[in-house]
Protein backbone atom coordinates (compact mmCIF):
# COMPACT_ATOMS: atom_id res chain seq x y z
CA UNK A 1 23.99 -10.88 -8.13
CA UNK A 2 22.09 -13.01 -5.69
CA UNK A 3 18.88 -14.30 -6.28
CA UNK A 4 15.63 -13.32 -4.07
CA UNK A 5 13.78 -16.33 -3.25
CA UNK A 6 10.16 -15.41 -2.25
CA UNK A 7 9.69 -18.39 -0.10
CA UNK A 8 8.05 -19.65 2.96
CA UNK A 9 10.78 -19.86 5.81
CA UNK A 10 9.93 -21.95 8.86
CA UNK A 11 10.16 -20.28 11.16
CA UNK A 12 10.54 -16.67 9.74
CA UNK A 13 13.50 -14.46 9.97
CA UNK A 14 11.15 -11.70 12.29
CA UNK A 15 10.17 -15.51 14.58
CA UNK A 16 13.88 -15.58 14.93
CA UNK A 17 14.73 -12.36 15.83
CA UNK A 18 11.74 -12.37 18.54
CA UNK A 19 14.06 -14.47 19.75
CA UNK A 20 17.44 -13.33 19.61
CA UNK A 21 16.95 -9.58 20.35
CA UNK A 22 16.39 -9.55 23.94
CA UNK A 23 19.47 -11.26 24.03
CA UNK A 24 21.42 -8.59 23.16
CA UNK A 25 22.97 -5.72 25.45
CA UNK A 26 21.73 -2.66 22.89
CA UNK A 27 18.45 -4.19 23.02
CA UNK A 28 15.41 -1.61 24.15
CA UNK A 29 12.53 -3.22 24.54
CA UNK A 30 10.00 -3.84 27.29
CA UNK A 31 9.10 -6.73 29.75
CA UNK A 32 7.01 -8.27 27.19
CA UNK A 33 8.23 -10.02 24.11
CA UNK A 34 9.52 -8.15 20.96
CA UNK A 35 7.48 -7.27 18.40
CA UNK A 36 9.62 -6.65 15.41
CA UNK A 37 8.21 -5.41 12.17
CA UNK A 38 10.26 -5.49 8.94
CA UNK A 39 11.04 -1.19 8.12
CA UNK A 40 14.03 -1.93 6.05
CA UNK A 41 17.45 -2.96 4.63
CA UNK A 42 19.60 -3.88 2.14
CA UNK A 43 21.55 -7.06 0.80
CA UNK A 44 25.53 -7.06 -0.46
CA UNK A 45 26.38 -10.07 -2.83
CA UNK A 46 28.94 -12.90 -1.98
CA UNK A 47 31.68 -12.76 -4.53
CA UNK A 48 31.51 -16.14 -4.04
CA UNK A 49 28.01 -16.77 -4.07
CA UNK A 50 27.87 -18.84 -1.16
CA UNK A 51 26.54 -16.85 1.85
CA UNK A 52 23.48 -14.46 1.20
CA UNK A 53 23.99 -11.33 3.31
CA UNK A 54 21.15 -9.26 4.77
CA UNK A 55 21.37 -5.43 6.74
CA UNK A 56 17.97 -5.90 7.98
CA UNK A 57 16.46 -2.53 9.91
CA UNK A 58 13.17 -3.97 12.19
CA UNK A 59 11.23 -1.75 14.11
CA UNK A 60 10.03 -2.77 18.16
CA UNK A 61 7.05 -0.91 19.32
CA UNK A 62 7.14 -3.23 22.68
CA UNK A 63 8.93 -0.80 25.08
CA UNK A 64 7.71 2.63 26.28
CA UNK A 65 8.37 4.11 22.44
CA UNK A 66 9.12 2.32 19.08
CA UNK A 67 13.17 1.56 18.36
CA UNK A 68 14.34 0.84 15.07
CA UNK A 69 17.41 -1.86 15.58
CA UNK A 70 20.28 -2.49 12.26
CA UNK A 71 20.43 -6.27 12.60
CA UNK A 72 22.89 -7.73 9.84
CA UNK A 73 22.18 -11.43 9.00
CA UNK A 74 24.13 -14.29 6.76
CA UNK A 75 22.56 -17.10 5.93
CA UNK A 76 24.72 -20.27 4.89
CA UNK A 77 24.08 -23.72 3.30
CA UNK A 78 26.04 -25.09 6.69
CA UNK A 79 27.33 -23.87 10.03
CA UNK A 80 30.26 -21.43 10.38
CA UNK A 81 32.99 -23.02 12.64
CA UNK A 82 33.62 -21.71 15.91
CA UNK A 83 30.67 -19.12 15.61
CA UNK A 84 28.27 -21.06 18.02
CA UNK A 85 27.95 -17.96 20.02
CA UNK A 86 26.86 -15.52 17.03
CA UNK A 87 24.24 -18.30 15.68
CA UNK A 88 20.68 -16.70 15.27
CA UNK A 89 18.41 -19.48 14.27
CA UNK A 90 17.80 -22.26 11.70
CA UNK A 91 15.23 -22.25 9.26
CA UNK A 92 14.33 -24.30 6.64
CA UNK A 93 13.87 -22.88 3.20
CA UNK A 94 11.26 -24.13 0.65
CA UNK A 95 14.61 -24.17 -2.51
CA UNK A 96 17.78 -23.96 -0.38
CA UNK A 97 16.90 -26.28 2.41
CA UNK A 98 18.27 -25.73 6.15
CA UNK A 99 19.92 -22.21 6.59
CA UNK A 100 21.84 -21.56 9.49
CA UNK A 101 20.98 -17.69 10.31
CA UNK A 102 24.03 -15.87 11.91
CA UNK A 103 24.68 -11.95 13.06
CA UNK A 104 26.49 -10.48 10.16
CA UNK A 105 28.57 -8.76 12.57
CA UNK A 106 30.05 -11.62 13.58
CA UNK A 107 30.35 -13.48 10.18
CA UNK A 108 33.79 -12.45 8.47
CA UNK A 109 32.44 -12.38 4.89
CA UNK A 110 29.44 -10.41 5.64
CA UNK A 111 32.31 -7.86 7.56
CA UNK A 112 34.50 -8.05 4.69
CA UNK A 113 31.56 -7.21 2.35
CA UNK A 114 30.70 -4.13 4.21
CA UNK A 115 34.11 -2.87 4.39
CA UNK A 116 34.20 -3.22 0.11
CA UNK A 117 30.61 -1.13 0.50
CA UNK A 118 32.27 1.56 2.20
CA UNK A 119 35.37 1.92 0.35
CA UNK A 120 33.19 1.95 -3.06
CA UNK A 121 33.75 -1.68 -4.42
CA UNK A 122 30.55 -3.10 -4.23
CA UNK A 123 26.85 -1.79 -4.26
CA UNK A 124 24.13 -2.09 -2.16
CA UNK A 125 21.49 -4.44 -3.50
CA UNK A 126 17.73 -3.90 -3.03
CA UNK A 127 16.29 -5.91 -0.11
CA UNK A 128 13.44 -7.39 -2.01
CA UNK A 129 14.08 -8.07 -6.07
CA UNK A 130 16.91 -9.27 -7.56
CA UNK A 131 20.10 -7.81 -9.59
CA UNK A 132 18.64 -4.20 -8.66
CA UNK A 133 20.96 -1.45 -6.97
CA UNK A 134 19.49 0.43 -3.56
CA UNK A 135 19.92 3.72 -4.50
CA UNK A 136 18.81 4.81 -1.08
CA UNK A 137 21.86 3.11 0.38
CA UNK A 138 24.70 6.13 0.42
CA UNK A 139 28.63 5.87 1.09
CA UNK A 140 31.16 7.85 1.88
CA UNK A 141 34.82 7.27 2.89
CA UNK A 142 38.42 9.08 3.15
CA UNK A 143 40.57 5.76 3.64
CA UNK A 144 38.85 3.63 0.81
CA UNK A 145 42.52 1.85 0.31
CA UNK A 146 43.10 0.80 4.12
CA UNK A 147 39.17 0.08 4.75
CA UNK A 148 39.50 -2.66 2.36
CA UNK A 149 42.89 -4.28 2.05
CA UNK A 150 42.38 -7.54 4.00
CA UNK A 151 40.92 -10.59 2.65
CA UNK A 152 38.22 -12.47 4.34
CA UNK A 153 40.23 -14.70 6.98
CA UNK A 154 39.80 -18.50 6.08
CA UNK A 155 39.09 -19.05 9.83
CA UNK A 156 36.83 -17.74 12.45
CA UNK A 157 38.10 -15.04 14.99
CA UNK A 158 34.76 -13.43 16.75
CA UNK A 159 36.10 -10.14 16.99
CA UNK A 160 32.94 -7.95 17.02
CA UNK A 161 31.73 -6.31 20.78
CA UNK A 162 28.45 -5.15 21.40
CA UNK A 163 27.84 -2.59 23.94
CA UNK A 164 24.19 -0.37 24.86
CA UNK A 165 24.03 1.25 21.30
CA UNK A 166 26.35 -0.64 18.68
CA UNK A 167 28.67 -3.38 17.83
CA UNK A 168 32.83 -2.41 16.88
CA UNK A 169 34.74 -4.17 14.79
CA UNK A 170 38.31 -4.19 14.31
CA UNK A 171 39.16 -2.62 10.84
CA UNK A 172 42.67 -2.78 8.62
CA UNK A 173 45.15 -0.44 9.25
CA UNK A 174 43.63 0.33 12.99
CA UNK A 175 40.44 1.46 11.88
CA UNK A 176 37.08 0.66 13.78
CA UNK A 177 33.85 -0.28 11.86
CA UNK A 178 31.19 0.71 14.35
CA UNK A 179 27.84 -0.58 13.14
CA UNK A 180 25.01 1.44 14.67
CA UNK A 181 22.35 -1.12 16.08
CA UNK A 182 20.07 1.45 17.61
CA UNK A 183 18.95 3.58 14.44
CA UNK A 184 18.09 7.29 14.53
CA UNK A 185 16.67 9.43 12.23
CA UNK A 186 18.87 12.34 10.96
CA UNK A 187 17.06 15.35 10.22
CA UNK A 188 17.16 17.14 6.39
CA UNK A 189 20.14 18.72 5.79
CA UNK A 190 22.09 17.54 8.69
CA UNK A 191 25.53 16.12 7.74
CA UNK A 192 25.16 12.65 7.97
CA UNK A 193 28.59 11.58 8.79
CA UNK A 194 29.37 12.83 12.31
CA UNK A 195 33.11 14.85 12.91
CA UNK A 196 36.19 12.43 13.40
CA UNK A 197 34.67 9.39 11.31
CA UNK A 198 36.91 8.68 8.49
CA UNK A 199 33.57 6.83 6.46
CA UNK A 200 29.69 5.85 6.51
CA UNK A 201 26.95 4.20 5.13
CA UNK A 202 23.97 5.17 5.27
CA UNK A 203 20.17 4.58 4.52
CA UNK A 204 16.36 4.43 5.03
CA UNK A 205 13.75 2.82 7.04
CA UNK A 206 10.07 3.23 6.60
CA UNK A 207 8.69 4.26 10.67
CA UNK A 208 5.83 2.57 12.60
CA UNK A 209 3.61 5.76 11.68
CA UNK A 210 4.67 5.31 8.37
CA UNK A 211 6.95 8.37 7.44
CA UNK A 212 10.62 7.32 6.41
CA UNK A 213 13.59 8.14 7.89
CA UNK A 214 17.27 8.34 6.77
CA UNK A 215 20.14 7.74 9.31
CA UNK A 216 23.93 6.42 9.46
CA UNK A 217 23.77 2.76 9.88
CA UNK A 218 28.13 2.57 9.65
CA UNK A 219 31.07 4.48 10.75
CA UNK A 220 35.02 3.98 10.34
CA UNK A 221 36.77 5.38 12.64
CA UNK A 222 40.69 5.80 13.04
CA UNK A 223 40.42 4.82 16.74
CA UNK A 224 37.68 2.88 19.12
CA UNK A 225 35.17 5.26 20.90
């Protein structure tokens, strides 16, 4: 399990992503600068123990009304060759020194990772405190043997594409992992996996008026949308 470090970071991961999120085409925000908040997420582990692996859910209240964004993050010991492009920030960290922040979607361990959380592998680990499950953090998924069959590739491909609501990734077995960057709440009762998806995740984030909200932050699909 990894360990939570309750560190200062310099700068933070929210100073990064103040950053980084205008950059991006599902990005919703205003003419002003973002002001992300912290509403949510979960970690997976590293089998290898190497990269620490964040689904971070931030909420912007800097456009016309408040958008909560999934924004997966890996943090490594060094840089990840050939993934210039998909490099969020460095920071320095008080025990592990420099981190080089990157978006998970585009990091192949933090894909591979997700793909083990769909099929049922792996567990979703609380955000905040160490060796502890997320129970909030639900799964479902009708292909867990072709979801996650390949190993994580030993070099770096940059598969992922963003467009106005989400980022697709290329999946075994021509499956597509859609990860859904611009969150919305699902109300009670509501099936949470939407018809044709083969597989989601799914979890909570606390909103800016302070209720909390569930939605699907993954799909598998058996062709692109």
């Amino acid at each position: 399990m990894a360990v939570i470090h309750n560190v200062e970071l310099r700068p933070t991961k929210l100073e990064l992503l103040t950053d980084w999120l205008p950059t991006r085409p599902w990005y919703r925000g205003g003419a002003g600068a973002p002001r992300p908040a912290k509403a949510g997420g979960f970690r997976l582990d590293d089998p290898r123990g190497e990269v620490g692996i964040e689904f971070m859910v931030v909420t912007d209240a800097s456009g016309p009304l408040p958008v909560a964004y999934l924004v997966p993050l890996t943090y490594r010991g060094a840089p990840l060759a050939g993934a210039e492009h998909a490099l969020v920030g460095t920071m320095e960290h008080e025990v592990l020194g420099r981190r080089w922040a990157y978006d998970g979607c585009q990091d192949p361990v933090a894909a591979a990772q997700l793909r083990a959380l769909i099929a049922g592998r792996v567990q979703a680990q609380d955000q905040n405190t160490s060796d502890a499950v997320d129970r909030e953090v639900t799964r479902s998924c009708a292909v867990e043997d072709s979801i996650a069959t390949d190993a994580v590739p030993t070099d770096f491909s940059g598969t992922g594409g963003d467009d106005d609501e989400g980022t697709e990734l290329p999946a075994p077995a021509g499956l597509t992992l859609r990860l859904h960057r611009v969150l919305r709440p699902v109300p009670d009762g509501a099936a949470m996996s939407a018809p044709g998806t083969a597989g989601h995740v799914a979890g909570a984030w606390r909103q800016p008026d302070g209720s909390r909200a569930r939605g699907l932050f993954a799909t598998v699909r058996t062709t692109a949308r």
